[in-house]
Protein backbone atom coordinates (compact mmCIF):
# COMPACT_ATOMS: atom_id res chain seq x y z
CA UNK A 1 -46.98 36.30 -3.68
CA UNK A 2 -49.59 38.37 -1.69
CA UNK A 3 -52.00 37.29 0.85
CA UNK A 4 -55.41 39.32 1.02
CA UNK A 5 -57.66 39.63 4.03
CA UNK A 6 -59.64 36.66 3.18
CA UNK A 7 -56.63 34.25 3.32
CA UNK A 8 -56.29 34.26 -0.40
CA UNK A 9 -52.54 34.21 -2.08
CA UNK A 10 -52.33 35.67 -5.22
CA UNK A 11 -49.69 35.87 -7.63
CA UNK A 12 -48.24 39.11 -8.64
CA UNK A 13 -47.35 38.74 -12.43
CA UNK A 14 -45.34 41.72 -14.49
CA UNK A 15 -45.04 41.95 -17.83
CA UNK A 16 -42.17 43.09 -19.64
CA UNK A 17 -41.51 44.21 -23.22
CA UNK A 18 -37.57 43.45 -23.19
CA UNK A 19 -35.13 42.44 -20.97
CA UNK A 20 -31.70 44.01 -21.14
CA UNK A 21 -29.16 41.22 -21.78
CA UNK A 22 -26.33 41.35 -18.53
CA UNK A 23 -22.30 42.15 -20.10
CA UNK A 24 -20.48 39.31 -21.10
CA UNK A 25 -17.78 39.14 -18.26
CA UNK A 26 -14.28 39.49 -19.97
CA UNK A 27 -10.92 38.03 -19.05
CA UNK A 28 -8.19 40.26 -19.03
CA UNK A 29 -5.02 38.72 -20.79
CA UNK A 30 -2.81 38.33 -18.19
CA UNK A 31 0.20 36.40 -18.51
CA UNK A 32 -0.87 32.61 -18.15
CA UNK A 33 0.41 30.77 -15.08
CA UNK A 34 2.71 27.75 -15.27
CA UNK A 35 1.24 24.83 -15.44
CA UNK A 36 1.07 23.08 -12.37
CA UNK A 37 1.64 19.67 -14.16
CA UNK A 38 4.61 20.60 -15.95
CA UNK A 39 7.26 20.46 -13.12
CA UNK A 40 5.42 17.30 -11.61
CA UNK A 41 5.89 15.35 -14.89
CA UNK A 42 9.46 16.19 -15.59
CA UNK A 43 10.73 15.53 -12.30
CA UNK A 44 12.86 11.73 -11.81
CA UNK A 45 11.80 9.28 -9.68
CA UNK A 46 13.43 9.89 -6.50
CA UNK A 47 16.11 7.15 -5.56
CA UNK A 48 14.77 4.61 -3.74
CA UNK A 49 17.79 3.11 -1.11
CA UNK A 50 18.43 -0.44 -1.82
CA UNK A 51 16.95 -1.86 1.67
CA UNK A 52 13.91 0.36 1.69
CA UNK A 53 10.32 -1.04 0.87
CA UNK A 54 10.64 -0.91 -3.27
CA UNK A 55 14.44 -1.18 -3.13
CA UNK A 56 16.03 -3.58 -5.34
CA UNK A 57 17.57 -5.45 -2.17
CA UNK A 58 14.71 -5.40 -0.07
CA UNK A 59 12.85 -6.75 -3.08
CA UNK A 60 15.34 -9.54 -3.66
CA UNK A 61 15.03 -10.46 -0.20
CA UNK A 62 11.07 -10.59 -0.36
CA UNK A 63 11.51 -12.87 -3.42
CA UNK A 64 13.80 -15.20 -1.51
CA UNK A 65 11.21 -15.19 1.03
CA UNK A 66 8.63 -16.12 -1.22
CA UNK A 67 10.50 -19.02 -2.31
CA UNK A 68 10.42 -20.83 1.30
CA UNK A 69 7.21 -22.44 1.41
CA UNK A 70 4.91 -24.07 4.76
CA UNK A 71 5.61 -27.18 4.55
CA UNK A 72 1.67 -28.56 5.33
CA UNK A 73 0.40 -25.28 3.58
CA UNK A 74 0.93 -24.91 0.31
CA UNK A 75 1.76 -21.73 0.09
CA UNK A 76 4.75 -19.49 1.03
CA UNK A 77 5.83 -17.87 4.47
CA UNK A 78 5.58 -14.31 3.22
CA UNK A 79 2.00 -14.78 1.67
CA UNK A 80 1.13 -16.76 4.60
CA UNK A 81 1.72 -14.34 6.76
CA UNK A 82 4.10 -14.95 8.70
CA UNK A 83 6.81 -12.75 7.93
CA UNK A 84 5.97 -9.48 10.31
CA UNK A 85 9.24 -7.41 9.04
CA UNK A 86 12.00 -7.25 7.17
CA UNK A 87 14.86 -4.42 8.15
CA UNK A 88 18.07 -3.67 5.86
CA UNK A 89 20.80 -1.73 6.92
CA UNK A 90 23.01 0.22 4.50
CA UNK A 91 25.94 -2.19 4.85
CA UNK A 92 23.50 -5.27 3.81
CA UNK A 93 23.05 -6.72 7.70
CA UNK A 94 19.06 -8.16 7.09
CA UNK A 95 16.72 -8.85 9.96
CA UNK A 96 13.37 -10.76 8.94
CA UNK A 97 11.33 -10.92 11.99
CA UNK A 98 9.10 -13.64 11.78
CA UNK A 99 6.43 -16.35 13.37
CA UNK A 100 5.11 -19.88 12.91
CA UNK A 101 2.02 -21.00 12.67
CA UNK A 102 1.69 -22.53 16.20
CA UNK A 103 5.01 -22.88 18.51
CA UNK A 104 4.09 -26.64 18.38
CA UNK A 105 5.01 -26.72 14.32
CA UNK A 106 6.99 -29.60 12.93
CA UNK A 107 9.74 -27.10 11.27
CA UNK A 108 9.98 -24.42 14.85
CA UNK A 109 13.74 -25.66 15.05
CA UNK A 110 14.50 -26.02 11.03
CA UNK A 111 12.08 -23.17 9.61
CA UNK A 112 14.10 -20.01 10.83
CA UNK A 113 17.43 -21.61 10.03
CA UNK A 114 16.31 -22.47 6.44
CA UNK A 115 15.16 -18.70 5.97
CA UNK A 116 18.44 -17.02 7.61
CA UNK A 117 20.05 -19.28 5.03
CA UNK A 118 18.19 -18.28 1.89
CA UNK A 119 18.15 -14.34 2.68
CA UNK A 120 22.21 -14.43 3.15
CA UNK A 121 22.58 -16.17 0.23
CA UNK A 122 21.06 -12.65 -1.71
CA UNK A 123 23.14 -11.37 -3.17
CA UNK A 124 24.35 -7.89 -1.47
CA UNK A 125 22.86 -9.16 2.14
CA UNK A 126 25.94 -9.37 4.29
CA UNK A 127 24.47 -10.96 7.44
CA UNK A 128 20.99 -12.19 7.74
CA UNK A 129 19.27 -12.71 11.24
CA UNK A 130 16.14 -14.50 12.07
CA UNK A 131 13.99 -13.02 14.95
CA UNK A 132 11.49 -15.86 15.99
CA UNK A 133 8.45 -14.21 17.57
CA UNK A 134 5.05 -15.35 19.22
CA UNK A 135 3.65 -11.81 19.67
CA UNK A 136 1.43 -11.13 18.03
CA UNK A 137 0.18 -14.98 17.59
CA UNK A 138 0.01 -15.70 13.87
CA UNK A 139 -3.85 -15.96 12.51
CA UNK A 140 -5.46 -16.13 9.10
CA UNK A 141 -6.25 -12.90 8.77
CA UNK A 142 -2.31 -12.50 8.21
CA UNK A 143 -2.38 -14.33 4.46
CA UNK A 144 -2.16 -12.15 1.36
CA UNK A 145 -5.49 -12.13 -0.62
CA UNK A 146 -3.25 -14.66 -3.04
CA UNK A 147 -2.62 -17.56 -0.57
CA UNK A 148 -6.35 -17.27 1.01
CA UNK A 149 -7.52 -17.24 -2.88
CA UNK A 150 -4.74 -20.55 -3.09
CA UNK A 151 -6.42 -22.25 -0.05
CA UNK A 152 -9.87 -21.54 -1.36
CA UNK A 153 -10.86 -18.67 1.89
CA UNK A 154 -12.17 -16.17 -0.12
């Protein structure tokens, strides 16, 4: 575009005949690279130690846990929330570390006795030990999406 001395813009046009077509760009064949994929897909699944997160004793212990169930709420500890860990060692000594709903509940004195009970009676758990804690307090926000879905919060 041009500008004359009157404040005009005018539009330069060309005209061409032909235009020369650019190369095609060519690949050399060089030797193709491994696939990244390939040593990803046949690789195992790494071993996962039987008290880790995804281990089959942790596991067994979760599914104990979610057999223990609130006695007003119906709905288990572990989707309720109130389970805050659970800690294996490799000789099978568990630790759940766990709250209540309120200090004042009805089953404070019966509740972690009943779950010490039910996680040493997995098989492979040698020694199970209940750690009763009030910090953090427990809250709703804790539950799984399942038990706030079972008490109709969501």
């Amino acid at each position: 575009m041009t500008e004359t001395n009157s404040g005009e813009r005018k539009i330069l046009v060309e005209e061409v005949d032909t235009v020369e077509t650019p190369p095609k760009s060519r690949v050399e064949e060089a030797p193709r690279q491994r696939d990244y994929l390939d040593g990803f897909l046949a690789q195992k699944p790494a071993e996962v130690p039987a008290g880790e997160p995804g281990g089959n004793l942790y596991d067994a212990i979760i599914d104990a846990l979610k057999e223990i169930y609130d006695p007003e709420i119906p709905v288990n500890i572990y989707d309720l929330g109130l389970v805050y860990g659970v800690d294996v060692t490799e000789d099978g000594h568990a630790v759940v570390t766990m709250t209540l709903t309120t200090p004042h509940c009805p089953v404070a004195e019966s509740m972690p006795g009943e779950v010490e009970l039910r996680v040493g009676a997995v098989p492979g758990v040698g020694d199970a030990q209940v750690n009763l804690v009030w910090d953090p307090p427990w809250d709703p926000q804790k539950m799984s999406d399942e038990a706030k879905l079972e008490l109709g919060m969501l």
